[in-house]
N, C-alpha and C. Protein backbone atom coordinates (compact mmCIF):
# COMPACT_ATOMS: atom_id res chain seq x y z
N UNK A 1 155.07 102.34 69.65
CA UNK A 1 153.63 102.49 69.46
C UNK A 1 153.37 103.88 68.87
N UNK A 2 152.25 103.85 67.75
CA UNK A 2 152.08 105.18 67.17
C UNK A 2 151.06 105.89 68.11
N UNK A 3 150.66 107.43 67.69
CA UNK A 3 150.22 108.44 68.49
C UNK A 3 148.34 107.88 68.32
N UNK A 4 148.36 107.53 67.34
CA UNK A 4 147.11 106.91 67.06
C UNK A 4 147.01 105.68 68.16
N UNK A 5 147.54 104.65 68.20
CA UNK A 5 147.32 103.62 68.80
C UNK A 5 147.38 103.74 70.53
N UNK A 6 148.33 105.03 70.89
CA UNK A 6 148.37 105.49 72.27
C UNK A 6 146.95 105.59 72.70
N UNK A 7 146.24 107.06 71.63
CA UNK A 7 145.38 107.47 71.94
C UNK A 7 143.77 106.67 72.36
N UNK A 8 144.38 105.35 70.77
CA UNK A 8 143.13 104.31 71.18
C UNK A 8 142.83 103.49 72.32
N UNK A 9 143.91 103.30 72.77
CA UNK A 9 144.13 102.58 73.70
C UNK A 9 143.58 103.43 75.24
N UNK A 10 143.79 104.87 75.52
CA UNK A 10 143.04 105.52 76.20
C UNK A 10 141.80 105.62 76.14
N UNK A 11 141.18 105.89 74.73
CA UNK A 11 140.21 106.20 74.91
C UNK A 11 139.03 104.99 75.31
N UNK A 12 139.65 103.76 74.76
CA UNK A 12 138.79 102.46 75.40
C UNK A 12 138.77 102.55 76.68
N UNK A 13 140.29 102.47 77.78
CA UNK A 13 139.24 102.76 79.20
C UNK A 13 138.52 103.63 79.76
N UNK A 14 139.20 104.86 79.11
CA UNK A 14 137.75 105.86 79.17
C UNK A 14 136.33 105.92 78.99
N UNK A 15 136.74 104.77 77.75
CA UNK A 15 134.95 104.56 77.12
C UNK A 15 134.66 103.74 78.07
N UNK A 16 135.46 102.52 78.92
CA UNK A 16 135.01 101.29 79.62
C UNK A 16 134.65 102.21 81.43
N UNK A 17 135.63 103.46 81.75
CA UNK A 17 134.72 103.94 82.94
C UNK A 17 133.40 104.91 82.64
N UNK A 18 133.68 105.42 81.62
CA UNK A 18 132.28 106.50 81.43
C UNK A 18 131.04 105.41 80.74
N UNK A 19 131.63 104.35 80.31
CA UNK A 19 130.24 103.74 79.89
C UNK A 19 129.77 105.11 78.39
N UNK A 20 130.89 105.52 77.82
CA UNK A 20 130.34 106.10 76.88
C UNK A 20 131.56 106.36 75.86
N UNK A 21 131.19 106.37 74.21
CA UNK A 21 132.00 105.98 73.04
C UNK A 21 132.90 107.22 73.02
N UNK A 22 132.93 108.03 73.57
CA UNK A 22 133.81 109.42 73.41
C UNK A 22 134.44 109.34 74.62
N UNK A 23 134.97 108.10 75.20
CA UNK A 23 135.98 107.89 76.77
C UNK A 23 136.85 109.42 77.32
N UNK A 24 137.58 109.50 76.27
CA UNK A 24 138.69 111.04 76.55
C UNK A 24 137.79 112.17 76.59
N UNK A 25 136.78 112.54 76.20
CA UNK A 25 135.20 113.72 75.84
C UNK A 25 135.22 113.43 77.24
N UNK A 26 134.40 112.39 77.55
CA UNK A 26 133.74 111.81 79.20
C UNK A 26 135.03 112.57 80.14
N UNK A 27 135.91 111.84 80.20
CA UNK A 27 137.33 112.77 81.02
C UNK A 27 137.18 113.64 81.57
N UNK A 28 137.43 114.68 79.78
CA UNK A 28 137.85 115.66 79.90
C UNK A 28 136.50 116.89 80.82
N UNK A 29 135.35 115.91 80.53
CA UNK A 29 134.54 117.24 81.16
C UNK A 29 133.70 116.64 82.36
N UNK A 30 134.34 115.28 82.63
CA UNK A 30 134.27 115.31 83.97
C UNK A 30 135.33 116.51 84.77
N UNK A 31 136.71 116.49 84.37
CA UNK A 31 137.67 117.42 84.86
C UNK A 31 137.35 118.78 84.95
N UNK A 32 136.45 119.28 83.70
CA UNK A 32 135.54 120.51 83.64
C UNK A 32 134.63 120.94 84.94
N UNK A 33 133.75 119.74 85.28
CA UNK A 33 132.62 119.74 86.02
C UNK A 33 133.35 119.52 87.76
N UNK A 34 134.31 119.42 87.23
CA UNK A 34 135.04 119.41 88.78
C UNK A 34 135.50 120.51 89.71
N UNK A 35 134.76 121.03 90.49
CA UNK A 35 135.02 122.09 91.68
C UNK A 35 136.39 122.17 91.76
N UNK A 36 137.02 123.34 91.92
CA UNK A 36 138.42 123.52 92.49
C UNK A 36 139.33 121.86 92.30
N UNK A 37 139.72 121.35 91.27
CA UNK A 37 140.38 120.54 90.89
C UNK A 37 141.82 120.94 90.88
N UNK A 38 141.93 121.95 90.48
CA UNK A 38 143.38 122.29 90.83
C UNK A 38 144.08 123.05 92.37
N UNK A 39 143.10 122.83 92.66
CA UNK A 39 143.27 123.49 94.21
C UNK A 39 143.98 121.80 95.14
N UNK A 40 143.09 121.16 94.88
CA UNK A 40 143.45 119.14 95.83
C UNK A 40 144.17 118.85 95.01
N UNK A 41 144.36 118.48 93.20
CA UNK A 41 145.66 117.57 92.72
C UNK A 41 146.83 118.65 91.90
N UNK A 42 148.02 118.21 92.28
CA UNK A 42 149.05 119.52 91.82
C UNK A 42 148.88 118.83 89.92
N UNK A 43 149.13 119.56 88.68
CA UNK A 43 149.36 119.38 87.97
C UNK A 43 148.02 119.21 87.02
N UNK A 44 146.81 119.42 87.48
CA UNK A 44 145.27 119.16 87.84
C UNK A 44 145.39 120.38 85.90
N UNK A 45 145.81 121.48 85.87
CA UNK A 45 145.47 122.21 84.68
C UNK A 45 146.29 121.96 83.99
N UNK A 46 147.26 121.31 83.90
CA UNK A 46 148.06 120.90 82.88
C UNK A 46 147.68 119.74 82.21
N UNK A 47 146.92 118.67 83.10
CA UNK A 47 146.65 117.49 82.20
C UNK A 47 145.46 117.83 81.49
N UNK A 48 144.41 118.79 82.07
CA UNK A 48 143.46 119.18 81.39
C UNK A 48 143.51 119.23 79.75
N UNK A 49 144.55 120.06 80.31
CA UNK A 49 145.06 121.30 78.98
C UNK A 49 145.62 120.48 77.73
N UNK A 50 146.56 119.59 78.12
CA UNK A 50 147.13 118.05 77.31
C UNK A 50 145.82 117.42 77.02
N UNK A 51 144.90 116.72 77.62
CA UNK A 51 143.78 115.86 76.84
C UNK A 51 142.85 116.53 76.08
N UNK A 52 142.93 118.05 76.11
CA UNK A 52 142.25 118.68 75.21
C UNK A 52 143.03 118.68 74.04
N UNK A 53 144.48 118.95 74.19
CA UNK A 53 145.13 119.53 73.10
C UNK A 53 145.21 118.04 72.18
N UNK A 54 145.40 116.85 73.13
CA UNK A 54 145.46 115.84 72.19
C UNK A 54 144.51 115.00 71.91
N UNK A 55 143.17 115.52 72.26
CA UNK A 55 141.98 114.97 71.45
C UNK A 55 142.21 115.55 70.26
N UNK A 56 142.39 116.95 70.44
CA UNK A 56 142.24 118.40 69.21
C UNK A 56 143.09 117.33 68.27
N UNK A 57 144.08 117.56 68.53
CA UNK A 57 145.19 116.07 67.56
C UNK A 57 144.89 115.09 66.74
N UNK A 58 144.31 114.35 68.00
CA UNK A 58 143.55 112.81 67.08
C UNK A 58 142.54 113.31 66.03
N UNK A 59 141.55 114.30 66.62
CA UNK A 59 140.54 115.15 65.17
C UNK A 59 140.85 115.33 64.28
N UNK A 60 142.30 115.78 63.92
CA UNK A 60 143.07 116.48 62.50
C UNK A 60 143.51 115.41 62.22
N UNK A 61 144.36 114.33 62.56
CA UNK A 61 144.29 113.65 62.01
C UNK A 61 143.54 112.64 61.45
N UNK A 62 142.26 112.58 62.31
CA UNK A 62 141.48 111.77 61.58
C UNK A 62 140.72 112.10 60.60
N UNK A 63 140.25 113.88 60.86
CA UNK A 63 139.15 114.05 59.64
C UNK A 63 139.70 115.28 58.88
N UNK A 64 141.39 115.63 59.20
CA UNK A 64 141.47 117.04 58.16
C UNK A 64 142.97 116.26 56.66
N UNK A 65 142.11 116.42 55.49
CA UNK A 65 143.37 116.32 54.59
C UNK A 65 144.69 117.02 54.82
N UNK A 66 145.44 115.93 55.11
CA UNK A 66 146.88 116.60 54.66
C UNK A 66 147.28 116.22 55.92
N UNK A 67 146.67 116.04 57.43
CA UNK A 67 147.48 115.75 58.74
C UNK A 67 147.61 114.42 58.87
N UNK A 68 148.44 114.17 59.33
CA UNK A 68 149.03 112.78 59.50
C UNK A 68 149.87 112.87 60.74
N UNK A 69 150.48 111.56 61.78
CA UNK A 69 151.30 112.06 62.84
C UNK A 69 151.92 112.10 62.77
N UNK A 70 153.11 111.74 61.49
CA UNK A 70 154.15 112.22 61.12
C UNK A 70 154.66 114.36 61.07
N UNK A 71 153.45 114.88 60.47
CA UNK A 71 153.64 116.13 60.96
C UNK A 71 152.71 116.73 61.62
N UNK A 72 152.14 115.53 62.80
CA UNK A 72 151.16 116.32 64.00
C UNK A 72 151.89 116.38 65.13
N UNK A 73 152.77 115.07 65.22
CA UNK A 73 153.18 114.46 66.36
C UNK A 73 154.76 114.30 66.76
N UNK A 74 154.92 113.99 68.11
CA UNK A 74 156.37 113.74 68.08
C UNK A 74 156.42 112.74 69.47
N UNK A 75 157.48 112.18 69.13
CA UNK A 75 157.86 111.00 70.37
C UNK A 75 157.20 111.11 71.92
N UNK A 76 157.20 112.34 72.30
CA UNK A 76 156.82 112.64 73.65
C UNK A 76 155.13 112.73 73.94
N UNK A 77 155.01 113.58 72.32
CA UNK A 77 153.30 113.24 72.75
C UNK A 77 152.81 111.57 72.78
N UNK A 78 153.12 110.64 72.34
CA UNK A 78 153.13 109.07 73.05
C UNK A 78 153.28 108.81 74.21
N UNK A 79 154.31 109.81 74.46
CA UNK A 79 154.91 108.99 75.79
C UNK A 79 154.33 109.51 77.05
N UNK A 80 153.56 110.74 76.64
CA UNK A 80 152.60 112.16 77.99
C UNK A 80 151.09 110.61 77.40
N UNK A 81 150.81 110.44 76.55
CA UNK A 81 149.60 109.79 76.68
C UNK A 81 149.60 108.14 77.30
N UNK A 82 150.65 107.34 77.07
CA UNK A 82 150.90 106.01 77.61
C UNK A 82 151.10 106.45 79.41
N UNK A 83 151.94 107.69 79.38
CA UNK A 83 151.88 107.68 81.03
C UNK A 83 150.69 108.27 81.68
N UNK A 84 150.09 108.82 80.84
CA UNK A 84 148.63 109.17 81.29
C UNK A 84 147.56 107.91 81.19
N UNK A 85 147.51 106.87 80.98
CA UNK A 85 147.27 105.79 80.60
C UNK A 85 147.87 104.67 81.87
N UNK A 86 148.60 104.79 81.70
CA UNK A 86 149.31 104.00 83.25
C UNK A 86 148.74 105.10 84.23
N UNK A 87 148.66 105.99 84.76
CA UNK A 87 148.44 106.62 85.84
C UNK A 87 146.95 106.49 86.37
N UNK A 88 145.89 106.20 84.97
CA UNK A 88 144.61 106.14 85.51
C UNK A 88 144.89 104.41 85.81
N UNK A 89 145.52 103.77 85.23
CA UNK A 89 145.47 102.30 85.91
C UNK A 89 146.01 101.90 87.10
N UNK A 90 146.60 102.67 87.29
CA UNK A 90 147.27 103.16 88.79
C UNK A 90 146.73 103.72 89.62
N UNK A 91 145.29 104.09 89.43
CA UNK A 91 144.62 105.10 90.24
C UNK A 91 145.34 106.31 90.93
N UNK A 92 146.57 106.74 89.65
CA UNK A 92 147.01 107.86 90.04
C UNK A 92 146.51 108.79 89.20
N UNK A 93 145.55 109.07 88.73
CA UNK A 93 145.19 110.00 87.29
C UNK A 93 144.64 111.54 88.01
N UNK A 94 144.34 112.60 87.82
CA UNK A 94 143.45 113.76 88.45
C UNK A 94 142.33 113.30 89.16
N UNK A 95 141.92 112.90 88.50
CA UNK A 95 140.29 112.65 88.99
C UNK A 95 140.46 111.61 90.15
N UNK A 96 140.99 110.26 89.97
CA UNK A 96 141.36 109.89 91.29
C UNK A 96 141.86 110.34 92.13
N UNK A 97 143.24 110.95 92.19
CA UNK A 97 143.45 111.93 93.07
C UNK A 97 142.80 112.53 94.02
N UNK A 98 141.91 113.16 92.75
CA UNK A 98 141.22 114.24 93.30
C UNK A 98 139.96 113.99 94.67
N UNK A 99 139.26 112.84 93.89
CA UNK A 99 138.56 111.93 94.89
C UNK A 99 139.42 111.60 96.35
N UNK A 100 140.73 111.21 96.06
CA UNK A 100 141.39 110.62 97.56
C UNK A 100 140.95 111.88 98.44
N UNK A 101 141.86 112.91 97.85
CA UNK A 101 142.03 113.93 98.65
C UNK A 101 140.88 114.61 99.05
N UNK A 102 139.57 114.58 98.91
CA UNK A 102 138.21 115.29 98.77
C UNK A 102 137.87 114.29 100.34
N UNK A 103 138.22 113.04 99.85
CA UNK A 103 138.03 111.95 100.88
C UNK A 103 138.56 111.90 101.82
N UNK A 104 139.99 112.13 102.33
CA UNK A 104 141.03 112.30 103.08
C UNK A 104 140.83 113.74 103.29
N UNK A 105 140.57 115.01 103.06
CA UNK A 105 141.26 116.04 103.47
C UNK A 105 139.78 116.81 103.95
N UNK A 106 138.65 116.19 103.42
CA UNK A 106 137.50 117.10 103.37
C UNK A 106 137.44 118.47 102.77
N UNK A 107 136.39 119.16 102.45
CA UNK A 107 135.95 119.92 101.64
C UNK A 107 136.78 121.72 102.34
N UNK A 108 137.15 121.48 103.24
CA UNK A 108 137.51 122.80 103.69
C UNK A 108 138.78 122.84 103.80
N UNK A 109 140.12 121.97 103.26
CA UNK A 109 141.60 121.62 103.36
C UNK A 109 141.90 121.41 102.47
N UNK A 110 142.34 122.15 101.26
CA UNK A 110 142.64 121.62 100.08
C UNK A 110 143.68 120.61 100.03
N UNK A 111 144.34 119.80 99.42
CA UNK A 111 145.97 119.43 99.92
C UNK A 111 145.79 118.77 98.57
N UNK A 112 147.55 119.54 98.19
CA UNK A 112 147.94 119.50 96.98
C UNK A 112 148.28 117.88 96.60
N UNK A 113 147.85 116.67 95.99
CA UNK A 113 148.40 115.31 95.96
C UNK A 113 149.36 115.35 94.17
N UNK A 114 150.45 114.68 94.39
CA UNK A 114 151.01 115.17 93.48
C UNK A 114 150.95 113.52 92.61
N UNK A 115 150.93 113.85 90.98
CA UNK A 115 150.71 112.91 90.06
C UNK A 115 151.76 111.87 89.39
N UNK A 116 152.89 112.40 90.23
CA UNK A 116 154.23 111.77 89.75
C UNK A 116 154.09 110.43 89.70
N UNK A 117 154.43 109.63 88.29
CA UNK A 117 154.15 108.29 88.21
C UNK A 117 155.51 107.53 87.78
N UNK A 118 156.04 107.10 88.70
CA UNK A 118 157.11 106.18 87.70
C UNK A 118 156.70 105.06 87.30
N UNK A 119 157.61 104.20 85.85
CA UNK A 119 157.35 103.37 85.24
C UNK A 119 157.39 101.81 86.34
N UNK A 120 155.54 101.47 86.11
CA UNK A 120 155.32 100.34 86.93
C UNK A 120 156.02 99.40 86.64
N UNK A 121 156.54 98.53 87.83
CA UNK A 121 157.14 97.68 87.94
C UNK A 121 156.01 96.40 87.47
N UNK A 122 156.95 95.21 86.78
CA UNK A 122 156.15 94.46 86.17
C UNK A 122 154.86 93.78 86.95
N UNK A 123 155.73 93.38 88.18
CA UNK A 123 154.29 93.04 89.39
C UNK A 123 153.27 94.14 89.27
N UNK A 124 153.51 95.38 89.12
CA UNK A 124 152.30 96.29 89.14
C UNK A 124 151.48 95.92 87.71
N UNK A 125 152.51 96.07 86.50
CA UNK A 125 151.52 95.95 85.13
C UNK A 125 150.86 94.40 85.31
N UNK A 126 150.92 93.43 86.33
CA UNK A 126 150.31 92.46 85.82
C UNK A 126 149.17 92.31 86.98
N UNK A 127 149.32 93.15 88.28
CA UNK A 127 148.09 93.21 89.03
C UNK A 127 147.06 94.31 88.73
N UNK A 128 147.66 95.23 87.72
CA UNK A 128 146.50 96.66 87.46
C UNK A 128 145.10 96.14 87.31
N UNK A 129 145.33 95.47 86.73
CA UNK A 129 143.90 95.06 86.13
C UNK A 129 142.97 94.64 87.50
N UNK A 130 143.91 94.52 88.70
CA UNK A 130 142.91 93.79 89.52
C UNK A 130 142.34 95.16 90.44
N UNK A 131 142.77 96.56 90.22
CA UNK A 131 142.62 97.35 91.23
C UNK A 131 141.37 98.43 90.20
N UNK A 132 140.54 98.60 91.22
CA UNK A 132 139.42 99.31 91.07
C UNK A 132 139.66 100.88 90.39
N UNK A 133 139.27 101.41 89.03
CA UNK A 133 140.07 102.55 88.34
C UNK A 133 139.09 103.78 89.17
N UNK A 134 140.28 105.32 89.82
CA UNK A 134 139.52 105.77 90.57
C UNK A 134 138.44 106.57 89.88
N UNK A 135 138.33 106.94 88.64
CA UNK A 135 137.12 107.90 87.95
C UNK A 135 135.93 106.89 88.28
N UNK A 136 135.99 105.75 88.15
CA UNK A 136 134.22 104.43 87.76
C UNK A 136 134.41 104.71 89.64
N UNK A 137 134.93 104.24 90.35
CA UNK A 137 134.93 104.58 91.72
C UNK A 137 134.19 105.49 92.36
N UNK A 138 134.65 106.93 92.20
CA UNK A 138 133.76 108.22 92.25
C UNK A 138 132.90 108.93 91.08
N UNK A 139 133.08 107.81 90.06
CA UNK A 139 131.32 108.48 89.85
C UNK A 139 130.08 107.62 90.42
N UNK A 140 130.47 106.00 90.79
CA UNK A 140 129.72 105.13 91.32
C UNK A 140 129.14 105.93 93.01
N UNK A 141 130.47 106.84 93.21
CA UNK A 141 130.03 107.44 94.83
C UNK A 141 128.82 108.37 94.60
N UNK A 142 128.88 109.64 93.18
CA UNK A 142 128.41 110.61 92.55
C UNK A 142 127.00 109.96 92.98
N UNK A 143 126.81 109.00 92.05
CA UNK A 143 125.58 108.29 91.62
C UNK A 143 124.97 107.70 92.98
N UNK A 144 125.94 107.62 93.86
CA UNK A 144 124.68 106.98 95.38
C UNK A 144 124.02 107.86 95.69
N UNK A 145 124.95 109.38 95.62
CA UNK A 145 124.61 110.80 96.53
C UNK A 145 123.39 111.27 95.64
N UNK A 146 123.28 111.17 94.41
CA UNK A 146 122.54 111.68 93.33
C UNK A 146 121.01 110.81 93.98
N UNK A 147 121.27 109.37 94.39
CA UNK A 147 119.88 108.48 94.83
C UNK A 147 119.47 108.86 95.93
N UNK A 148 120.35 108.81 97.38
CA UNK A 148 120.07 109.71 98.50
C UNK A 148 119.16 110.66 98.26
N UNK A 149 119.44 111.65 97.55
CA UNK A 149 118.98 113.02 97.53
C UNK A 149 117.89 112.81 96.96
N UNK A 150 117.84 112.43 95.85
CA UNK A 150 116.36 112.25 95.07
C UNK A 150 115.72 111.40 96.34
N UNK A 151 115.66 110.50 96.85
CA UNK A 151 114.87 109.86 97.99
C UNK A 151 114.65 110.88 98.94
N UNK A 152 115.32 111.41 99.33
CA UNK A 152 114.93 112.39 100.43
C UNK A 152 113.80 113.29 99.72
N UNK A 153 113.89 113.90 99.17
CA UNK A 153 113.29 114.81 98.27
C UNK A 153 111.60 114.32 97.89
């Protein structure tokens, strides 16, 4: 699979949890807007740092003459975005994570949850689809607390 087709393929469930056409944008600044994110999931500034660098990517190649992924890209950047791609279908991605542990550890215990994903077993790639992705999860939580409050108010 090319670096292009990785990336498309992310950015549709991104677009399908943010409910918005810039899916990897939505992500990335949900991850922004996130309190001490690297404090609850280990590896929390590194993926940051990767979906920025490889949006930056997909941009040049899409709108600068002369880039192509032949000299943008290389085997591994596919393979950091397909497993970043399995991990949010896995509800192992940052942001889920990050939610468990916020959930599990409460606001005063940080605890480091680590992102290590090995390659799903086929029973997993054919039940993903049935498990709830954790970003649409906790922003659906975001959005109760957001109604609460305005009601109280």
């Amino acid at each position: 699979m090319s670096f292009i087709d990785s990336y498309k393929k992310l950015e549709k469930i991104c677009s399908e949890m943010y409910r918005d056409s810039h899916g990897v944008s939505a992500y990335i600044d949900e991850m922004l807007s996130t309190p001490n994110g690297a404090d609850y999931v280990e590896g929390w500034n590194e993926d940051l740092k990767k979906l920025k660098h490889y949006r930056w990517v997909r941009n040049q190649i899409a709108h600068e003459p002369g880039c192509s992924e032949e000299n943008m890209c290389v085997a591994e950047d596919v393979r950091w975005i397909d497993n970043f791609y399995s991990r949010i279908m896995l509800v192992k991605d940052p942001l889920a994570l990050y939610s468990k542990a916020r959930n599990s550890q409460g606001v005063t215990k940080p605890k480091q949850i680590s992102q290590q994903v090995t390659t799903p077993t086929r029973h997993q790639q054919q039940n993903v689809s049935q498990k709830p992705t954790g970003c649409f999860t906790y922003m659906i939580s975001v959005m109760l607390v957001i109604i609460l409050i305005s009601n109280i108010i």
